[in-house]
N, C-alpha and C. Protein backbone atom coordinates (compact mmCIF):
# COMPACT_ATOMS: atom_id res chain seq x y z
N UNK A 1 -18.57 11.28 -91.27
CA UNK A 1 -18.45 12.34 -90.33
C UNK A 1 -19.75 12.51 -89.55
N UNK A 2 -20.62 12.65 -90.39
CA UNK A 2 -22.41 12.50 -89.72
C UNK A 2 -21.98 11.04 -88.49
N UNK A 3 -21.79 10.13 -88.82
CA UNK A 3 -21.24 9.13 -88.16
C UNK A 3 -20.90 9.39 -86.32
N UNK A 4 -19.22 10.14 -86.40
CA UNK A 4 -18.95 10.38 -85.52
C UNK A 4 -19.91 11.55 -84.64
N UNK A 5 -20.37 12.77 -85.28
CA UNK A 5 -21.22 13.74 -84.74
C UNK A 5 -22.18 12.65 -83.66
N UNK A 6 -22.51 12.11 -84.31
CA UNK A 6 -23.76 11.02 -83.63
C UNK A 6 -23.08 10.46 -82.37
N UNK A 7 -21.94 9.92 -82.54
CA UNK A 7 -21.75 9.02 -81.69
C UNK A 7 -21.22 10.16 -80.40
N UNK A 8 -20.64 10.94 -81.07
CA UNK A 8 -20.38 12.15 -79.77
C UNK A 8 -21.37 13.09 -78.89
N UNK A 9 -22.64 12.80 -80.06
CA UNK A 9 -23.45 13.46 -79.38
C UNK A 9 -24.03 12.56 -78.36
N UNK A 10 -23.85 11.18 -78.51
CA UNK A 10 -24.44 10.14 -77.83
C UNK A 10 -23.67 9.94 -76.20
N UNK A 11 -22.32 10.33 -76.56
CA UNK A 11 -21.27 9.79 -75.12
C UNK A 11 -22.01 11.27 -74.45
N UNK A 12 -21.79 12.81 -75.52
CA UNK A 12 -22.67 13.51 -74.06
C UNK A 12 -23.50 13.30 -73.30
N UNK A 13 -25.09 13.22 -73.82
CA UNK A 13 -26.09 12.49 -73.90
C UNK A 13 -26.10 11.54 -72.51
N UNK A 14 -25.11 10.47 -72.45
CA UNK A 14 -25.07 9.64 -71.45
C UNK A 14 -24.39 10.39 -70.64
N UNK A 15 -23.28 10.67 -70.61
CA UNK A 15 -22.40 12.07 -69.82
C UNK A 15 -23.78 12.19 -68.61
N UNK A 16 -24.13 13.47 -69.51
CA UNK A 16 -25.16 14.50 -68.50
C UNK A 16 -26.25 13.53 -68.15
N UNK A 17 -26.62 12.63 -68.57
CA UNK A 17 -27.70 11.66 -67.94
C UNK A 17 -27.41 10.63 -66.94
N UNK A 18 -25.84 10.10 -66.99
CA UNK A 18 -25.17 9.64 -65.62
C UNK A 18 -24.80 10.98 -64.80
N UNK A 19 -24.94 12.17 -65.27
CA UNK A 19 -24.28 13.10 -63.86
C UNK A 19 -25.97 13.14 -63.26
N UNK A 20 -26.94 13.16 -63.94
CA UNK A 20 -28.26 13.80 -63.40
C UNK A 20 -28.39 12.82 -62.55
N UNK A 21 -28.33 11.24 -62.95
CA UNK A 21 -28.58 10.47 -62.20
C UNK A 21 -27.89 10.33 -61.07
N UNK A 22 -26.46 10.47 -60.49
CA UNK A 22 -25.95 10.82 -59.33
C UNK A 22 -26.27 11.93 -58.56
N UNK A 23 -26.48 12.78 -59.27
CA UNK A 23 -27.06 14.17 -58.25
C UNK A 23 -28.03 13.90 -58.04
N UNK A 24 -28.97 13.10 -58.74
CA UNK A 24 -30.86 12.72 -58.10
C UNK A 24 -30.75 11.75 -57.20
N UNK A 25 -29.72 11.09 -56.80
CA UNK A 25 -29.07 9.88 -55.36
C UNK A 25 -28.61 10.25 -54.50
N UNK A 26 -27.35 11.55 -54.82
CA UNK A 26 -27.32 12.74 -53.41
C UNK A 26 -27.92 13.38 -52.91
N UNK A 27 -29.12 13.83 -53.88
CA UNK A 27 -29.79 15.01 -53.22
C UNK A 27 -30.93 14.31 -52.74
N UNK A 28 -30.89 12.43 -52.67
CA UNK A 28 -32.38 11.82 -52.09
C UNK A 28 -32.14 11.83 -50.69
N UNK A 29 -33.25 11.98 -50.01
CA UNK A 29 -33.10 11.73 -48.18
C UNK A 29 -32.70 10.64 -48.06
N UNK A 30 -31.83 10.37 -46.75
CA UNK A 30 -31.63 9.08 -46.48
C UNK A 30 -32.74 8.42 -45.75
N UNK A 31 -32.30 6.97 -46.29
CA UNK A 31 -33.53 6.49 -45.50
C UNK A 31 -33.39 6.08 -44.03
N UNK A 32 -34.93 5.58 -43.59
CA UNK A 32 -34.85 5.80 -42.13
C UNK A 32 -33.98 4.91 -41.51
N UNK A 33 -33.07 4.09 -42.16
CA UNK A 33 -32.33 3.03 -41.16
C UNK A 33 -30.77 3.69 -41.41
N UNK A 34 -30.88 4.43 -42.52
CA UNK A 34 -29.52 5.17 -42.54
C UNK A 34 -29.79 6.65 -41.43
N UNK A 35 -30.43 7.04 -41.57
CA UNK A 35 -30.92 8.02 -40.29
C UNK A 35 -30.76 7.49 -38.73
N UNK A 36 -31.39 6.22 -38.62
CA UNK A 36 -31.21 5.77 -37.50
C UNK A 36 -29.75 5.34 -36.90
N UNK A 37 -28.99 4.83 -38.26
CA UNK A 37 -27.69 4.65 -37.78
C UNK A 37 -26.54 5.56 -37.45
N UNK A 38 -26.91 6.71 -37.87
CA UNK A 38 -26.27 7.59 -38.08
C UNK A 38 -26.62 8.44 -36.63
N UNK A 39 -28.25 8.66 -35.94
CA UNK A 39 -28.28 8.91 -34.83
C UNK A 39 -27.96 7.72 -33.53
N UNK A 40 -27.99 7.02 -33.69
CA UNK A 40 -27.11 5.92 -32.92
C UNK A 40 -25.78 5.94 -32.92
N UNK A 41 -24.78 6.25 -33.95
CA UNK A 41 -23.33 6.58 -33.65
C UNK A 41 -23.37 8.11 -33.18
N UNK A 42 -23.99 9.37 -33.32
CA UNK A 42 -24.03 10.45 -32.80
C UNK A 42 -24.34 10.14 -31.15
N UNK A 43 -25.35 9.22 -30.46
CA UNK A 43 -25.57 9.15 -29.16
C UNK A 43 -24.67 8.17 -28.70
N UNK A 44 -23.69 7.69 -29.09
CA UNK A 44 -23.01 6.99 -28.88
C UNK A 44 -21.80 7.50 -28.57
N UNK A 45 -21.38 8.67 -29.46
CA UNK A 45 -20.27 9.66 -29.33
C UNK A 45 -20.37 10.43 -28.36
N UNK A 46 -21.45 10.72 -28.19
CA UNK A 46 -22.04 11.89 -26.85
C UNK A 46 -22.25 11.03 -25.76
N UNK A 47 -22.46 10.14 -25.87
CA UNK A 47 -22.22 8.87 -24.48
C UNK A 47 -20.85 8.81 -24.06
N UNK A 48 -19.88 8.16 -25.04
CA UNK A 48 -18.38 8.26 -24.92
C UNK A 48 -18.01 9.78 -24.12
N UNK A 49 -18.35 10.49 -24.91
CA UNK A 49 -18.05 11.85 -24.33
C UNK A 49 -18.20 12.28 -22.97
N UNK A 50 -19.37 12.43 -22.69
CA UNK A 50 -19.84 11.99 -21.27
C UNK A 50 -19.71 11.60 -20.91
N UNK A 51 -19.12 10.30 -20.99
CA UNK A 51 -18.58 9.30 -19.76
C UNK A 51 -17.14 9.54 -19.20
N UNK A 52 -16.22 10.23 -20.44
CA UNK A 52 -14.74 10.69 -19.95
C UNK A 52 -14.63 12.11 -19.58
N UNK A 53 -15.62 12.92 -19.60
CA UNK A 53 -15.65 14.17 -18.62
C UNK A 53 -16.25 13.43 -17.52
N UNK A 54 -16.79 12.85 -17.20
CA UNK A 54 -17.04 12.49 -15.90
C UNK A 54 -16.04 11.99 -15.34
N UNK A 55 -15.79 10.73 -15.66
CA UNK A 55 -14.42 10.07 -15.28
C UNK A 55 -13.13 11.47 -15.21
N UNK A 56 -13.21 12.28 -15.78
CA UNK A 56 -12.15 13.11 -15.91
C UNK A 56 -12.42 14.02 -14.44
N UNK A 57 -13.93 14.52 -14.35
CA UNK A 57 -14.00 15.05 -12.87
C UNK A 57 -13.91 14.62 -11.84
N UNK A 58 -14.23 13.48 -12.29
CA UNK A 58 -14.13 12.24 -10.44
C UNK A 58 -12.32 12.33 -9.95
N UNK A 59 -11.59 12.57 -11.33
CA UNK A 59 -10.18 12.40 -10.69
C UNK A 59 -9.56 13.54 -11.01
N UNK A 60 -10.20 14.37 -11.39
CA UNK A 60 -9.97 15.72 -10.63
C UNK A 60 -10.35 15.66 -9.09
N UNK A 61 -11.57 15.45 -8.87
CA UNK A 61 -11.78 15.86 -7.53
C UNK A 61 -10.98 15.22 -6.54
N UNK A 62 -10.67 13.65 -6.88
CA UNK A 62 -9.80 12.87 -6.02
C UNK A 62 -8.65 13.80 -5.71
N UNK A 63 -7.54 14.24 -7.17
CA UNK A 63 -6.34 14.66 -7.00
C UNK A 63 -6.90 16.36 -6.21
N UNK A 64 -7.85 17.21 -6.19
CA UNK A 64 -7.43 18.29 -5.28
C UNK A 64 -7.70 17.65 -3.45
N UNK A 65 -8.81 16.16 -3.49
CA UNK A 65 -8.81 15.94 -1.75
C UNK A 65 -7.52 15.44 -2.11
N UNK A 66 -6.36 14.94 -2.28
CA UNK A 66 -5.77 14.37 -1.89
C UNK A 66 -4.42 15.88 -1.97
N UNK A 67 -4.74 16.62 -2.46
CA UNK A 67 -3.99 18.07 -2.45
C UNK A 67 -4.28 18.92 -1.00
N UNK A 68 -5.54 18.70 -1.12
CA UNK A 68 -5.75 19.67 0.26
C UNK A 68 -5.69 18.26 2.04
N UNK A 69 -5.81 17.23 1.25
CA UNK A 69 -5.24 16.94 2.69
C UNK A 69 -3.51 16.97 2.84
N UNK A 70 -2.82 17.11 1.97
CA UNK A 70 -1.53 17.12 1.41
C UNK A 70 -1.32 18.68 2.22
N UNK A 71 -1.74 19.32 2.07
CA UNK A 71 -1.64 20.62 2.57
C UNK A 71 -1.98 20.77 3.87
N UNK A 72 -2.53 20.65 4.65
CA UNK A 72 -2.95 20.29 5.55
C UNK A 72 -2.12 19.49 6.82
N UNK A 73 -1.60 18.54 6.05
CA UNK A 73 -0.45 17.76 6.91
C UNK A 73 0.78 18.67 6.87
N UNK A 74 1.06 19.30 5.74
CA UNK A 74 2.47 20.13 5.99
C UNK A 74 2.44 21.15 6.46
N UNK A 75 1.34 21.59 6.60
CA UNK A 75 0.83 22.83 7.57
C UNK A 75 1.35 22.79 9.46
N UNK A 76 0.60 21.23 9.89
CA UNK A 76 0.19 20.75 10.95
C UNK A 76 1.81 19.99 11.22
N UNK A 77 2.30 19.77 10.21
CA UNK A 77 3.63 19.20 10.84
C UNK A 77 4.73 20.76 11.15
N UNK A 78 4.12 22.05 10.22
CA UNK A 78 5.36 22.85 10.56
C UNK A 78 5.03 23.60 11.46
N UNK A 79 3.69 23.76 12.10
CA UNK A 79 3.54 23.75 13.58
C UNK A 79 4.25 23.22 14.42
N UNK A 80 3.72 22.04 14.29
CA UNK A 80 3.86 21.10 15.64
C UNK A 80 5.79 21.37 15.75
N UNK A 81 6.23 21.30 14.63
CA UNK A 81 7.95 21.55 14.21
C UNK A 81 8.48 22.57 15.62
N UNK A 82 7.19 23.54 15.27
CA UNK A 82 7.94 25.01 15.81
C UNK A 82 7.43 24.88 17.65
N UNK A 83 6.34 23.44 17.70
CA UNK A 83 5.97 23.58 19.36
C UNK A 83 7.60 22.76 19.98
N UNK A 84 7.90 21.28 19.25
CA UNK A 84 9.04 20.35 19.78
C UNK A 84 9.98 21.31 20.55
N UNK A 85 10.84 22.16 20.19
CA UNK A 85 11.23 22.88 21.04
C UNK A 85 10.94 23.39 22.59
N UNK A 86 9.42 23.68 22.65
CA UNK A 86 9.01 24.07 23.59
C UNK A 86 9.02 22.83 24.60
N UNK A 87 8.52 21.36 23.92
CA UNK A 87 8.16 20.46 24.59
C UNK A 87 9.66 19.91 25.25
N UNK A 88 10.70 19.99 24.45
CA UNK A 88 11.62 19.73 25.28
C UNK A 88 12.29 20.31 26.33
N UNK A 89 12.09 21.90 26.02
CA UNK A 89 12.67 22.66 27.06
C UNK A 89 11.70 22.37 28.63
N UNK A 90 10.59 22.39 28.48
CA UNK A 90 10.02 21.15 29.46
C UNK A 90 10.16 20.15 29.61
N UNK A 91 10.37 19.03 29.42
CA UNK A 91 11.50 18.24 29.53
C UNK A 91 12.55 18.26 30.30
N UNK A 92 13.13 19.08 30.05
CA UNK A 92 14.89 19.39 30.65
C UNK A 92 14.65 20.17 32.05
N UNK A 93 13.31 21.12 31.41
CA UNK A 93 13.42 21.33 33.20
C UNK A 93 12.81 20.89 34.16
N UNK A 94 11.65 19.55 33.64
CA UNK A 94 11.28 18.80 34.62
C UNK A 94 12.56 17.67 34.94
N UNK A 95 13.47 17.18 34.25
CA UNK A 95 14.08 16.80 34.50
C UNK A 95 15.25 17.20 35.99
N UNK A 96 15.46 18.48 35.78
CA UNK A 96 16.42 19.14 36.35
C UNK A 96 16.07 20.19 37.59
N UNK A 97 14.73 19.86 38.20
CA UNK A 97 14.11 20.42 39.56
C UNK A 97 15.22 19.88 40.61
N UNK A 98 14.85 21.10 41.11
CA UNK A 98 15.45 21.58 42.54
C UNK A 98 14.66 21.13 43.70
N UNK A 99 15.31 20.25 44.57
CA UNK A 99 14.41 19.50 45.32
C UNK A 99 13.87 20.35 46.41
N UNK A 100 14.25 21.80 46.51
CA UNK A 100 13.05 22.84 47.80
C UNK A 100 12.03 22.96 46.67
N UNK A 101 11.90 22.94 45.40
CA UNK A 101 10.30 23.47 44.74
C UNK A 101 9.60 22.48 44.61
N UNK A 102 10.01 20.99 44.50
CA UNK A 102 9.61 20.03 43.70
C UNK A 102 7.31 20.05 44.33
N UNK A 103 7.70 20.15 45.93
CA UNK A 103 6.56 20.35 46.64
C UNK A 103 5.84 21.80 46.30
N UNK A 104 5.84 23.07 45.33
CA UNK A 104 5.69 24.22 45.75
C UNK A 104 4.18 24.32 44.53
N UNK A 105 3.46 24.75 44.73
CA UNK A 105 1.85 24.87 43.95
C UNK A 105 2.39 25.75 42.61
N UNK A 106 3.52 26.30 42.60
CA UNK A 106 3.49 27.13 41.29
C UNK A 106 4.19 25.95 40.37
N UNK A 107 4.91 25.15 40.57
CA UNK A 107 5.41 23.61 40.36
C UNK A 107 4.04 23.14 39.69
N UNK A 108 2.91 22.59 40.08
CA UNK A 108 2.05 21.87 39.61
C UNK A 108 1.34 22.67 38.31
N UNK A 109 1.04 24.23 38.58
CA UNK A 109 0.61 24.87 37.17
C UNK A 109 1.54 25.30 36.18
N UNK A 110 3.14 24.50 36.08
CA UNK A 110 3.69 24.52 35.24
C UNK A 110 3.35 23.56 34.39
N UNK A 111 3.60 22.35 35.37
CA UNK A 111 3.27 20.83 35.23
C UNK A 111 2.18 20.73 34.24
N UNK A 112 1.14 21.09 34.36
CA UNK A 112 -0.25 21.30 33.67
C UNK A 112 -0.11 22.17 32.49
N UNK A 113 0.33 23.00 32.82
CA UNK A 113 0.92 23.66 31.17
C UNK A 113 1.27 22.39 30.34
N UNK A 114 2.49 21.94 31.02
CA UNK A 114 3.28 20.83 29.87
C UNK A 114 2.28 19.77 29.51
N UNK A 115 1.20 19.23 30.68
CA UNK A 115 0.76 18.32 30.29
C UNK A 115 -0.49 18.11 29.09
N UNK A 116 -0.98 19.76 29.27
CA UNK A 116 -1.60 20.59 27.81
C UNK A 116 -1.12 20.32 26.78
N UNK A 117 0.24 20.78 26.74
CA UNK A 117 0.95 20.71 25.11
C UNK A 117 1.18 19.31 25.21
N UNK A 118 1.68 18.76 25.76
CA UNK A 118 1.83 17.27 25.72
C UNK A 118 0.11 16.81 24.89
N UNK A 119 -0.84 17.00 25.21
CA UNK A 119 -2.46 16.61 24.93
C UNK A 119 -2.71 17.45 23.59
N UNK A 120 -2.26 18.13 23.80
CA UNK A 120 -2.43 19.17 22.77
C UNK A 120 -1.72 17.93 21.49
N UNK A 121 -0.60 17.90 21.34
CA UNK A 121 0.02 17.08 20.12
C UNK A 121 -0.38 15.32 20.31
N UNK A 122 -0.66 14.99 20.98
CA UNK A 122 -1.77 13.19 21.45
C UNK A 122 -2.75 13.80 19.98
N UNK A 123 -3.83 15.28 20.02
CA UNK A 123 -4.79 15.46 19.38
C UNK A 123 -4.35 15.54 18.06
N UNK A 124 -3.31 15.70 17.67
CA UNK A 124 -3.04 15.97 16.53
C UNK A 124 -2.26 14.50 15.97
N UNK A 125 -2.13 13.68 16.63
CA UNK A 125 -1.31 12.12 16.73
C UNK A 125 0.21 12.39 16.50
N UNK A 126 0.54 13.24 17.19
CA UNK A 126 1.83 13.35 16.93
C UNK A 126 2.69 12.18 18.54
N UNK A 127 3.53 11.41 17.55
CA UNK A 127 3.74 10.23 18.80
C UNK A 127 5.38 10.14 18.76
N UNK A 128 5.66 10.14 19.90
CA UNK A 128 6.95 9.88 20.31
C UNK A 128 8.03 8.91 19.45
N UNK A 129 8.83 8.82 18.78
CA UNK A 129 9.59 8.08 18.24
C UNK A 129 10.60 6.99 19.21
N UNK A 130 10.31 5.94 19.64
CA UNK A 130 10.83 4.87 20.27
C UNK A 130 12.00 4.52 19.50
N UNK A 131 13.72 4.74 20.73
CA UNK A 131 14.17 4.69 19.66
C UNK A 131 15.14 3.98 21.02
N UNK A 132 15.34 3.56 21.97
CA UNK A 132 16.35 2.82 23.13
C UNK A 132 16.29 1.20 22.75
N UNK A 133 17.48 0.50 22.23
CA UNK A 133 17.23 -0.81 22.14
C UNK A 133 16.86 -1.06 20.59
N UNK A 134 16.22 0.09 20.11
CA UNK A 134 16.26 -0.66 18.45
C UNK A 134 17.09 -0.38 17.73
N UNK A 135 17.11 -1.49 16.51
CA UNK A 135 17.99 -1.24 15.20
C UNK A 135 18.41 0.38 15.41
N UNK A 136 19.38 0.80 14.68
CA UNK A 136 19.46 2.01 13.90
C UNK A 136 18.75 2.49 12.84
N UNK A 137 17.47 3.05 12.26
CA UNK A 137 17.00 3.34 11.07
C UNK A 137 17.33 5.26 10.96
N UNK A 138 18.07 4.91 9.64
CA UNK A 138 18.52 6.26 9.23
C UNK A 138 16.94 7.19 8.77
N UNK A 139 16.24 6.46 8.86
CA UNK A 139 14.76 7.19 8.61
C UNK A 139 13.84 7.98 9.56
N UNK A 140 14.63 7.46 10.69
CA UNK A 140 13.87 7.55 11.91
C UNK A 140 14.94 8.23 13.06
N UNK A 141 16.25 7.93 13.15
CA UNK A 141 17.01 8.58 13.71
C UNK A 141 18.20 9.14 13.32
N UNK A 142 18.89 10.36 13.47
CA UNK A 142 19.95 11.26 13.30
C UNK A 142 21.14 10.06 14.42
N UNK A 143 22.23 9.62 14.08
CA UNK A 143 22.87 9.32 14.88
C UNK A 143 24.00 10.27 15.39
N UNK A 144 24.72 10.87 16.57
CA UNK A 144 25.54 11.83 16.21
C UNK A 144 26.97 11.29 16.74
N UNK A 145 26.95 9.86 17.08
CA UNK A 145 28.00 9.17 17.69
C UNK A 145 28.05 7.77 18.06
N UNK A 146 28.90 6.92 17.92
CA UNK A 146 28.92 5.51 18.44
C UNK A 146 29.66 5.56 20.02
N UNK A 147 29.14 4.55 20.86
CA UNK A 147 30.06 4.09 21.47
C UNK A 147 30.20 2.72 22.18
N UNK A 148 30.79 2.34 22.55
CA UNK A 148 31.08 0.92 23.32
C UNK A 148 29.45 0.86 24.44
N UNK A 149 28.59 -0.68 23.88
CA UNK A 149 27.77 -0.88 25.28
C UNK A 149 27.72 -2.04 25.32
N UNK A 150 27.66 -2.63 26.61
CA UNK A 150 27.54 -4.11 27.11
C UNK A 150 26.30 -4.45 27.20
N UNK A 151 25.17 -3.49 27.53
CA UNK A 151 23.50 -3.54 26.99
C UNK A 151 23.20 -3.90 26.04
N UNK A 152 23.63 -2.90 24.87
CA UNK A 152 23.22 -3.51 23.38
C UNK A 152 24.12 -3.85 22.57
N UNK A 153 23.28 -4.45 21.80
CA UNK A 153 24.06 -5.40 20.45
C UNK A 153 24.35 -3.50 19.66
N UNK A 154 25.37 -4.19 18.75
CA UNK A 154 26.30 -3.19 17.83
C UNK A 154 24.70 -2.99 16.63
N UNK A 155 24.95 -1.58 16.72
CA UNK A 155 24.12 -1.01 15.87
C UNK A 155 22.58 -0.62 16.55
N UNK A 156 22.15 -1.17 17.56
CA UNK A 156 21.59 -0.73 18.04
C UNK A 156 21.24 0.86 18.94
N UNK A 157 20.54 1.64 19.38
CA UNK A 157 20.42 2.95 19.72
C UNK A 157 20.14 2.84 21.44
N UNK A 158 21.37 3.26 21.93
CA UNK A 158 21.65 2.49 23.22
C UNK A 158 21.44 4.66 24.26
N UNK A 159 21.44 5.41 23.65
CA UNK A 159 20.99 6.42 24.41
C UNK A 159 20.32 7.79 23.50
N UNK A 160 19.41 8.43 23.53
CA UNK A 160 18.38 9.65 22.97
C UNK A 160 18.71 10.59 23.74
N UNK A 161 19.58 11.29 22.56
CA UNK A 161 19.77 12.62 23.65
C UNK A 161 18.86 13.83 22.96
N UNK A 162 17.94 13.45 22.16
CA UNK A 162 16.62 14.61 21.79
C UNK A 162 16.13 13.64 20.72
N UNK A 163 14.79 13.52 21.68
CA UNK A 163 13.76 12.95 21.18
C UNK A 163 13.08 13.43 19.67
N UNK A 164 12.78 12.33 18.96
CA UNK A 164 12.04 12.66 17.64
C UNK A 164 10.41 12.75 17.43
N UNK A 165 10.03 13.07 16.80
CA UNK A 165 8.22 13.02 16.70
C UNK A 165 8.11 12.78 15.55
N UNK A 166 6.50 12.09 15.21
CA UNK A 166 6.17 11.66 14.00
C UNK A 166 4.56 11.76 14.11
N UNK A 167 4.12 12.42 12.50
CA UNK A 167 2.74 12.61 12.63
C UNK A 167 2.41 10.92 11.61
N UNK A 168 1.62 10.69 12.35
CA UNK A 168 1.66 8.70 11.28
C UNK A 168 2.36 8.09 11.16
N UNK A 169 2.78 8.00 10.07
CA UNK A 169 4.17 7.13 9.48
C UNK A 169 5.36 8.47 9.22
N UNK A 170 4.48 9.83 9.14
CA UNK A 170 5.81 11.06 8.27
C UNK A 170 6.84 11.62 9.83
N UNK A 171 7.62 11.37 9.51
CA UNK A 171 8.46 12.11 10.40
C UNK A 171 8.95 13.64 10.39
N UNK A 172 8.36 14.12 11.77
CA UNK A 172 8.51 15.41 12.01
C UNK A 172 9.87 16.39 12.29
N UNK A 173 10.59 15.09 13.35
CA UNK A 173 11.60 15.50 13.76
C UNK A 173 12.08 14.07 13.88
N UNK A 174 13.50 13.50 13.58
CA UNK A 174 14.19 12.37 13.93
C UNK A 174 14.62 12.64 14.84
N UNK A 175 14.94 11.67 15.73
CA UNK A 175 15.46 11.28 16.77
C UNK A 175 16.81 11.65 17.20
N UNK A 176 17.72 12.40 18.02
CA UNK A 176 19.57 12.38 18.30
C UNK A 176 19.79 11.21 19.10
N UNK A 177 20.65 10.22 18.45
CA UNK A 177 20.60 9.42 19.46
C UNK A 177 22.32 8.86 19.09
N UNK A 178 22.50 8.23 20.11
CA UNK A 178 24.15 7.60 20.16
C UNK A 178 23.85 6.10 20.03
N UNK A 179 24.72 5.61 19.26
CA UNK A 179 24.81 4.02 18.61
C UNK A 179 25.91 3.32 19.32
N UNK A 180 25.48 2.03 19.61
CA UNK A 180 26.20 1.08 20.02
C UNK A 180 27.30 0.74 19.01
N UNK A 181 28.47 0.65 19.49
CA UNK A 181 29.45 0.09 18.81
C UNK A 181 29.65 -1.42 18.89
């Protein structure tokens, strides 16, 4: 029995003398190349980091210019929307002069009005939609009728009876036009 006492007192013994010895290995400083590695993956993380908030603001900033010029165009097209009207009703009545005014000075400062708004939308690139003689594009023109022409080939846009506008490539207003049969 003295025997076992011994030998139990011996496994404690080692017990608490392997725990001392692990806690005297945790509680040692690390050394300087474990320090160093350890601040090298920390500036490394904070590098990473920094580099995708940046990257993250650059396309922020892209997506609000490309918001506020976005805004901007739909602004300038629902203008120009609300001038087309005007520009045609000039139109129709330069079209439709009375040949005692055609000579008369209040005639020419109408003229100049129109040719304002006319300059006025040149500044803003708003451009006429060409639409006599071409294809039909449902993108570009409203058709509101076919009919028989010996001018054009079938499918083609053989008369504009209200002109379309376009700011660039976006279309403001399509075109009314009648299709060749």
């Amino acid at each position: 029995m003295a025997e076992e006492i011994q030998e139990d007192v011996l496994e404690v013994e080692t017990a608490v003398n392997g725990q001392e010895a692990s806690e005297a290995e945790a509680s040692a400083p690390p050394t300087i190349e474990e320090q160093l590695a350890a601040a090298q993956a920390e500036a490394e993380d904070y590098k990473d980091r920094w580099l995708r908030s940046q990257a993250e603001f650059a396309n922020a900033r892209k997506r609000m210019e490309k918001q506020r010029l976005e805004t901007y165009t739909n602004a300038t097209a629902s203008v120009i929307g609300k001038l087309l009207p005007i520009v045609d009703d000039f139109e129709r009545a330069m079209e439709n002069l009375p040949e005692e005014i055609k000579d008369n000075n209040w005639l020419e400062g109408i003229q100049l009005v129109q040719r304002k708004l006319v300059s006025t939308l040149d500044n803003f690139n708003v451009t006429a939609i060409e639409a006599i003689g071409e294809p039909f594009d449902p993108n570009l023109h409203e058709a509101i009728t076919q009919e028989p022409s010996d001018e054009f080939e079938s499918g083609a846009v053989c008369r504009v009876l209200q002109t379309g506008y376009k700011i660039g490539d976006r279309v403001i207003r399509p075109s009314l036009v009648v299709v060749a049969a």
